[in-house]
Each structure stands twice: as structure tokens, then as C-alpha cells.
C-alpha atoms as a PDB file:
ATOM      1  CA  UNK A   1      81.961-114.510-137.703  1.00  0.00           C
ATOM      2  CA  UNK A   2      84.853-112.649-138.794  1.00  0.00           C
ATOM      3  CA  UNK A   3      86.838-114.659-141.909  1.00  0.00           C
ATOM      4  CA  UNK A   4      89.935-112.528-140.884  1.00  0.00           C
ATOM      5  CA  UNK A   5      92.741-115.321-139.286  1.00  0.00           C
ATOM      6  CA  UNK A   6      95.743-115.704-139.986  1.00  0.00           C
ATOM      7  CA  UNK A   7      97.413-118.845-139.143  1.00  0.00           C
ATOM      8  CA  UNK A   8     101.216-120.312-139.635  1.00  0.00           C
ATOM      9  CA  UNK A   9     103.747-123.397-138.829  1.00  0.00           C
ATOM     10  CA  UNK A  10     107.332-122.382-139.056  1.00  0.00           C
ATOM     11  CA  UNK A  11     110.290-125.377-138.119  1.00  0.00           C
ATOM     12  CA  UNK A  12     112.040-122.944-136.166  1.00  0.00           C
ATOM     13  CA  UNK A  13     114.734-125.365-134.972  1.00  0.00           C
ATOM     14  CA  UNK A  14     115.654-128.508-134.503  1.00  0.00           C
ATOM     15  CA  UNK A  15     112.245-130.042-132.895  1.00  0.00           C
ATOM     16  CA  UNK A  16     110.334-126.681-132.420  1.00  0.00           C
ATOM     17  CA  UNK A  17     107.828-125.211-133.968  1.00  0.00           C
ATOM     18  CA  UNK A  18     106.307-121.394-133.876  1.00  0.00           C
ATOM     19  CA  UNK A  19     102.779-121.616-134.326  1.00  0.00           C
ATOM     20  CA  UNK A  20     101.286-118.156-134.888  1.00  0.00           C
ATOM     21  CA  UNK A  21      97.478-117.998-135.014  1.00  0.00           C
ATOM     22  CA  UNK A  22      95.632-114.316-135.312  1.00  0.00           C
ATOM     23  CA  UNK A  23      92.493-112.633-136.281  1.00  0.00           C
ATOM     24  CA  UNK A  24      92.036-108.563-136.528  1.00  0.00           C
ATOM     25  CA  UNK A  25      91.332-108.311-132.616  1.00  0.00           C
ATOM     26  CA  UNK A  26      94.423-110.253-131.419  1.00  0.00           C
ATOM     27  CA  UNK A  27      97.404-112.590-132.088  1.00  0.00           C
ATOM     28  CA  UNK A  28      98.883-115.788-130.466  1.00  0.00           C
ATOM     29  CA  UNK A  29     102.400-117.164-131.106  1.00  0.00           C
ATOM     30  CA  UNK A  30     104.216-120.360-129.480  1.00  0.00           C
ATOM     31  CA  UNK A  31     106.800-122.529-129.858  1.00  0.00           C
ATOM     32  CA  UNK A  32     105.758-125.770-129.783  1.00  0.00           C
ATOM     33  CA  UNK A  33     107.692-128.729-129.059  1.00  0.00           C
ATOM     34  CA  UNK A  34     107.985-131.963-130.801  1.00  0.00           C
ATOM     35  CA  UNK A  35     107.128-134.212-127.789  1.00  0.00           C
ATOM     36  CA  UNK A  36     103.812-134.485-129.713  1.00  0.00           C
ATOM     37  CA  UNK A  37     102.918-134.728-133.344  1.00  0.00           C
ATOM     38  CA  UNK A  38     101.894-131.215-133.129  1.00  0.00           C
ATOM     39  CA  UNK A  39     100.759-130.233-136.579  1.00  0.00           C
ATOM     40  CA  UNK A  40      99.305-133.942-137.373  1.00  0.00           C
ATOM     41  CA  UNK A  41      97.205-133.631-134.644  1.00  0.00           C
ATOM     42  CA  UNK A  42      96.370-129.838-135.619  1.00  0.00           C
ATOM     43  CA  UNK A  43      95.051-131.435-139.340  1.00  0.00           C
ATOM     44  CA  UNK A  44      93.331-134.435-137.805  1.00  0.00           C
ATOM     45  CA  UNK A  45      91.431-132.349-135.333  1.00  0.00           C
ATOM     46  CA  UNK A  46      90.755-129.504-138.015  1.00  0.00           C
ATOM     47  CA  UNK A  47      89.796-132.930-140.680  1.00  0.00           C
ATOM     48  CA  UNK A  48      87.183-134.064-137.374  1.00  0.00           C
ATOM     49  CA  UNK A  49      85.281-130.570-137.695  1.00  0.00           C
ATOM     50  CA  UNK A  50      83.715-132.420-141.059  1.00  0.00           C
ATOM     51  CA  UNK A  51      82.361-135.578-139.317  1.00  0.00           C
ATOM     52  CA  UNK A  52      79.931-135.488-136.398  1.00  0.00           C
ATOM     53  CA  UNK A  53      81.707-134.631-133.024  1.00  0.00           C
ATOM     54  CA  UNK A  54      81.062-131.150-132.818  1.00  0.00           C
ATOM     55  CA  UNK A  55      83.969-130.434-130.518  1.00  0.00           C
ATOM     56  CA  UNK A  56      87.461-131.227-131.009  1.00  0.00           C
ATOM     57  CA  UNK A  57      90.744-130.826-128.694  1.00  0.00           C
ATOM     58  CA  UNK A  58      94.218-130.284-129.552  1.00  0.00           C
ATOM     59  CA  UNK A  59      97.508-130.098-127.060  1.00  0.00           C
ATOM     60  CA  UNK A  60     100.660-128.384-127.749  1.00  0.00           C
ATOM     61  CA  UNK A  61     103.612-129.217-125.811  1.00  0.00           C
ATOM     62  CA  UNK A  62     105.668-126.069-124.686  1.00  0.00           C
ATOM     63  CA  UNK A  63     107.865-127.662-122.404  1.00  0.00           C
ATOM     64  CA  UNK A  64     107.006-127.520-119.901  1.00  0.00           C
ATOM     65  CA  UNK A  65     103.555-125.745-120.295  1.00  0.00           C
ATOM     66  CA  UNK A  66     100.888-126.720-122.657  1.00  0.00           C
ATOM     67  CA  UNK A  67      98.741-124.828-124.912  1.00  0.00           C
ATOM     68  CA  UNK A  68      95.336-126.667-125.749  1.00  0.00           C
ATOM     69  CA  UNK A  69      92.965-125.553-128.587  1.00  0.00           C
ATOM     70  CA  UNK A  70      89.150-126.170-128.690  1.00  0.00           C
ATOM     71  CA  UNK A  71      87.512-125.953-131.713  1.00  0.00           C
ATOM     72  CA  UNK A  72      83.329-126.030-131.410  1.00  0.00           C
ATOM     73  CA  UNK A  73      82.103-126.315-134.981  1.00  0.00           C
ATOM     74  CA  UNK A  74      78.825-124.676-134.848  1.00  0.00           C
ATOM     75  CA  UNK A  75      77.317-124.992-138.044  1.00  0.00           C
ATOM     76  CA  UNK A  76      79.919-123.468-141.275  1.00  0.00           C
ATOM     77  CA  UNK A  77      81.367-121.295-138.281  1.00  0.00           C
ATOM     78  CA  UNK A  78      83.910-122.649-135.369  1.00  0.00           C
ATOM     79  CA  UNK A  79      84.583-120.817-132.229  1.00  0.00           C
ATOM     80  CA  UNK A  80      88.591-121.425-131.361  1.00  0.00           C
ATOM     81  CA  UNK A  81      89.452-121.383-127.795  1.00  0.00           C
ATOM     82  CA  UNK A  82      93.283-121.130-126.906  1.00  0.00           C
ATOM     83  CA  UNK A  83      94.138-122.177-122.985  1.00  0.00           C
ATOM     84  CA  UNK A  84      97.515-122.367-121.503  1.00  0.00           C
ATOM     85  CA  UNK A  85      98.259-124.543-118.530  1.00  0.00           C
ATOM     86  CA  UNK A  86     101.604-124.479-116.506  1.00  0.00           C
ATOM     87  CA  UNK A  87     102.778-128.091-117.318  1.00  0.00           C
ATOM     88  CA  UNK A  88     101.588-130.566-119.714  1.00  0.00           C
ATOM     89  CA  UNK A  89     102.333-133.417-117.514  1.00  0.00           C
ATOM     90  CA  UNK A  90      99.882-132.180-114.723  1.00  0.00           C
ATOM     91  CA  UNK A  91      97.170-130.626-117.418  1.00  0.00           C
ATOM     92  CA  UNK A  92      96.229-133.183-119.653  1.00  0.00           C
ATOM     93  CA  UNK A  93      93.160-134.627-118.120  1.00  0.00           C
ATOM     94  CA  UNK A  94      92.132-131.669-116.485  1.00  0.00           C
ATOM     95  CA  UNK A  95      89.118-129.268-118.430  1.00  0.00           C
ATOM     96  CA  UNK A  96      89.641-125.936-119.666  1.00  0.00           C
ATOM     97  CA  UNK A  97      88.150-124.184-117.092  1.00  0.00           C
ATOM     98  CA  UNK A  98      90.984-124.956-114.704  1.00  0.00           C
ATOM     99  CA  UNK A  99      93.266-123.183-118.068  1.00  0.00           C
ATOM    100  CA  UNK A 100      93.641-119.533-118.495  1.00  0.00           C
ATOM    101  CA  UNK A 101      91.639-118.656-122.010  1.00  0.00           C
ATOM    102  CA  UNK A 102      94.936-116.768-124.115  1.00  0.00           C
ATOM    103  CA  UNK A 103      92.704-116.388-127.527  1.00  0.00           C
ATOM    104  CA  UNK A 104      89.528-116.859-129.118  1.00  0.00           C
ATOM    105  CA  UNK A 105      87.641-116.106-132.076  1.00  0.00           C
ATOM    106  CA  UNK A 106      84.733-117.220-134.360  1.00  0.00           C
ATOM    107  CA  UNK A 107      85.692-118.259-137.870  1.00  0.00           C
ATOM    108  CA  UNK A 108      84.066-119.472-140.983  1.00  0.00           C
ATOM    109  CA  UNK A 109      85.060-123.313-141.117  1.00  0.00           C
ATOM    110  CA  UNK A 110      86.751-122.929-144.893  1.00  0.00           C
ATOM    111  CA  UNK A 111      88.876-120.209-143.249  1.00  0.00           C
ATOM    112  CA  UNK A 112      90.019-122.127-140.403  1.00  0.00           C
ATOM    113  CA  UNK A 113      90.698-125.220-142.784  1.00  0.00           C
ATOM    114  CA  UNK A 114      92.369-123.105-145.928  1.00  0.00           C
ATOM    115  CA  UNK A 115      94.461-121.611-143.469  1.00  0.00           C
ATOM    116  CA  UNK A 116      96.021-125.090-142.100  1.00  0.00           C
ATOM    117  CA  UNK A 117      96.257-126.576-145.296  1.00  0.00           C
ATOM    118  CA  UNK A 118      97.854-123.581-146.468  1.00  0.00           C
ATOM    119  CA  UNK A 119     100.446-123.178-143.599  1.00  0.00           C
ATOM    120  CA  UNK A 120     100.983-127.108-143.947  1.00  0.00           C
ATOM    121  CA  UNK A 121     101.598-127.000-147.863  1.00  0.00           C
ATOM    122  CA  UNK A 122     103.750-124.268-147.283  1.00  0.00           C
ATOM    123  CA  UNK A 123     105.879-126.241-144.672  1.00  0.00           C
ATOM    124  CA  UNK A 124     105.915-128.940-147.267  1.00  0.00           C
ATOM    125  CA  UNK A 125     106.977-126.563-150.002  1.00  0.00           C
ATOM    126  CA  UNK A 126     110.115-125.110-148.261  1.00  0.00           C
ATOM    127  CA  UNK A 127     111.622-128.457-146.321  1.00  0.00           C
ATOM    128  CA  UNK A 128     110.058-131.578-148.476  1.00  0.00           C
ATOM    129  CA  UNK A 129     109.503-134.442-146.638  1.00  0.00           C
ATOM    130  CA  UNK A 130     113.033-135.880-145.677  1.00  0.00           C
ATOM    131  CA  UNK A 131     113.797-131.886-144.194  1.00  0.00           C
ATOM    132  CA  UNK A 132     110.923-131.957-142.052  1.00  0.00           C
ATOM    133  CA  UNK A 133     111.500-135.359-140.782  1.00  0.00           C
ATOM    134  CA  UNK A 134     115.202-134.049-140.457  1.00  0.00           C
ATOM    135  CA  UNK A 135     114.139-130.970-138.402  1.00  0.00           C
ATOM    136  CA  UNK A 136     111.029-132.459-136.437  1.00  0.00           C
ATOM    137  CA  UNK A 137     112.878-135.561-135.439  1.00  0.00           C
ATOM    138  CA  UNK A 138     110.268-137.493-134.141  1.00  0.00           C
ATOM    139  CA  UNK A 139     107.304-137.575-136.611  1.00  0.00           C
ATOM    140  CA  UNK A 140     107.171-137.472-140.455  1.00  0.00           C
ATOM    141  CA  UNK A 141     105.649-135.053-142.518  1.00  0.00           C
ATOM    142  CA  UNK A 142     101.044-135.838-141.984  1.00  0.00           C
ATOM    143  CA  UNK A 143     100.561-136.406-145.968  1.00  0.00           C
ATOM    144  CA  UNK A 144      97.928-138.237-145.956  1.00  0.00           C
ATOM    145  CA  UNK A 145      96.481-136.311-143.322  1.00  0.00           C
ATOM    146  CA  UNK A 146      97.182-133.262-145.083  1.00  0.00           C
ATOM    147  CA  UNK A 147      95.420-134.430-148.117  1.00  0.00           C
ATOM    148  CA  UNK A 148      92.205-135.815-146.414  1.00  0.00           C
ATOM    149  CA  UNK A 149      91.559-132.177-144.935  1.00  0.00           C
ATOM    150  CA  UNK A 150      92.610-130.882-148.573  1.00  0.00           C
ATOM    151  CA  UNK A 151      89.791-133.004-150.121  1.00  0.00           C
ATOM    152  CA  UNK A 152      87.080-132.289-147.586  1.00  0.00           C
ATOM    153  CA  UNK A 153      87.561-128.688-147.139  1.00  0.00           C
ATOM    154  CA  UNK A 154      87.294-129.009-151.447  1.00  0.00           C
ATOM    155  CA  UNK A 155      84.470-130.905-151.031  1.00  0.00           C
ATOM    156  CA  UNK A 156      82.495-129.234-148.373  1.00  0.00           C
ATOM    157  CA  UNK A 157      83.268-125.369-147.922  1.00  0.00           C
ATOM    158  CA  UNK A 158      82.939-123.697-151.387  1.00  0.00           C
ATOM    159  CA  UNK A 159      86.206-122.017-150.943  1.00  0.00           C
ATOM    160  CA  UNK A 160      86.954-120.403-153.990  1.00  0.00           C
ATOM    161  CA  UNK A 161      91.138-119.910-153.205  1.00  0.00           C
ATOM    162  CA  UNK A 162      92.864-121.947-154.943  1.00  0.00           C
ATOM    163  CA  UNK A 163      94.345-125.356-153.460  1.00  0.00           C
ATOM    164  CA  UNK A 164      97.727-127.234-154.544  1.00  0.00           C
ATOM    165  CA  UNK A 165      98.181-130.496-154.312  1.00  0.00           C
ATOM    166  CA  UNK A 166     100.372-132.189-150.915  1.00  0.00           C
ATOM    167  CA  UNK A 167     103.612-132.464-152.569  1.00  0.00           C
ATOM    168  CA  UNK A 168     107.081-131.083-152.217  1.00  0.00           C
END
């Protein structure tokens, strides 16, 4: 368990994304579409890694490929698999074994979760609301979302950083 990664969510356009997740062995970047509610589902499945499933899944639509992430909490620490499949359409009921692994690493759970709440505060903090709606078309801004990691991560990890509140 390293506590090293590095994780962001830029709106680089008009319904993309570049995701950008790294630890001091490697890095992974993508641009992620808006066909799915990309960085919701990022928060919810980070938020499930405080209840009892043990493993949660996450998609990324690159259009046309897809990037899935598995996150195994084991314990305080959570192993992150990244796998890339050539379309999204023709991947998304098939396992991870039939993916090729891009990334992994084994992080404390309050770095994993301080790192999404910060890179979705920050996306907050430079577009507001009504500008991420505006740029990710489809889905609003996850505050509520945002805020129920915020408050278990609190809760839960003894994370000492400090933690704003989910508002523009």
C-alpha cells in the first residue's frame, strides 16, 4: 500500500472529460465521453467501498472503446484495476479477463476517496453547477453524491486533509 495517487477530472470540451489517474510507478489518462454519467458513477462506486460489497465496477465510455475500473476494497486498502476493451457496445457484459489490464495499484481507501472528492470539488469550484451542466450536456453536476462520499470518507478514514464543503 502505497498512499501516492494522484487522481483528476478536467471538462475538456464540450461532453468530454480527461480523467488522469497515477501513482509513483505509472500514470493513466483518458478522455471520457459523456454517453455515461462518468464521474457520478466514479463517486457512487468510490461511496459503495463504505458499505458491504467488497467489489465495485465502473465503465467509461471512450467512444468507441471503454475503460472499466475495479475497485476490491480489502480492508482500509483497495486494489484499482484499469481494463480497456475495444468497444463499449460489445464489452459491457463481458469480465475483465477478456480486457487488457492498462493500470493498477493498491491504495489506502482515504486516499482513493480524498482524491475524488478533491478532483470533484475542484470541478465544482472552477465551472459551478449551471457550467458543468453547460459543458457535460447530459448529466448535472453529482451533489448529493459528492457530499455522501464527503461525509463518509469524514466519518470513516481519519483523513486529516482538510475537506470543503460541495459548493460552487
Amino acid at each position: 500500500m502505497t498512499g501516492d495517487l494522484q487522481f483528476s477530472w478536467e471538462l475538456s470540451g464540450s461532453g468530454w472529460a480527461t480523467c488522469r489517474v497515477a501513482d509513483s510507478a505509472s500514470e493513466q489518462k483518458h478522455f471520457v465521453s459523456y454517453c455515461t454519467d462518468a464521474l457520478a458513477d466514479l463517486i457512487h462506486r468510490v461511496t459503495g467501498l463504505y458499505g458491504p460489497a467488497s467489489v465495485q465496477r465502473v465503465s467509461f465510455d471512450l467512444e468507441p472503446a471503454e475503460v472499466r475500473w475495479v475497485l476490491r476494497g480489502q480492508g482500509s486498502a483497495v486494489s484499482i484495476a484499469i481494463y480497456e476493451f475495444p468497444d463499449m457496445f460489445t464489452s459491457y457484459d463481458k469480465p475483465e479477463s477478456e480486457g487488457k489490464l492498462v493500470w493498477r495499484s493498491r491504495q489506502p481507501r482515504a486516499f482513493l476517496s480524498h482524491a475524488v472528492v478533491e478532483a470533484a470539488q475542484d470541478v465544482l469550484r472552477i465551472h459551478g453547477e449551471d457550467g458543468y451542466q453547460a459543458k457535460w450536456v447530459r448529466h448535472p453536476f453529482p451533489v448529493a453524491a459528492l457530499q455522501d462520499l464527503r461525509r463518509l470518507h469524514v466519518r470513516d478514514d481519519s483523513c486529516e486533509l482538510p475537506h470543503e464543503a460541495a459548493s460552487p
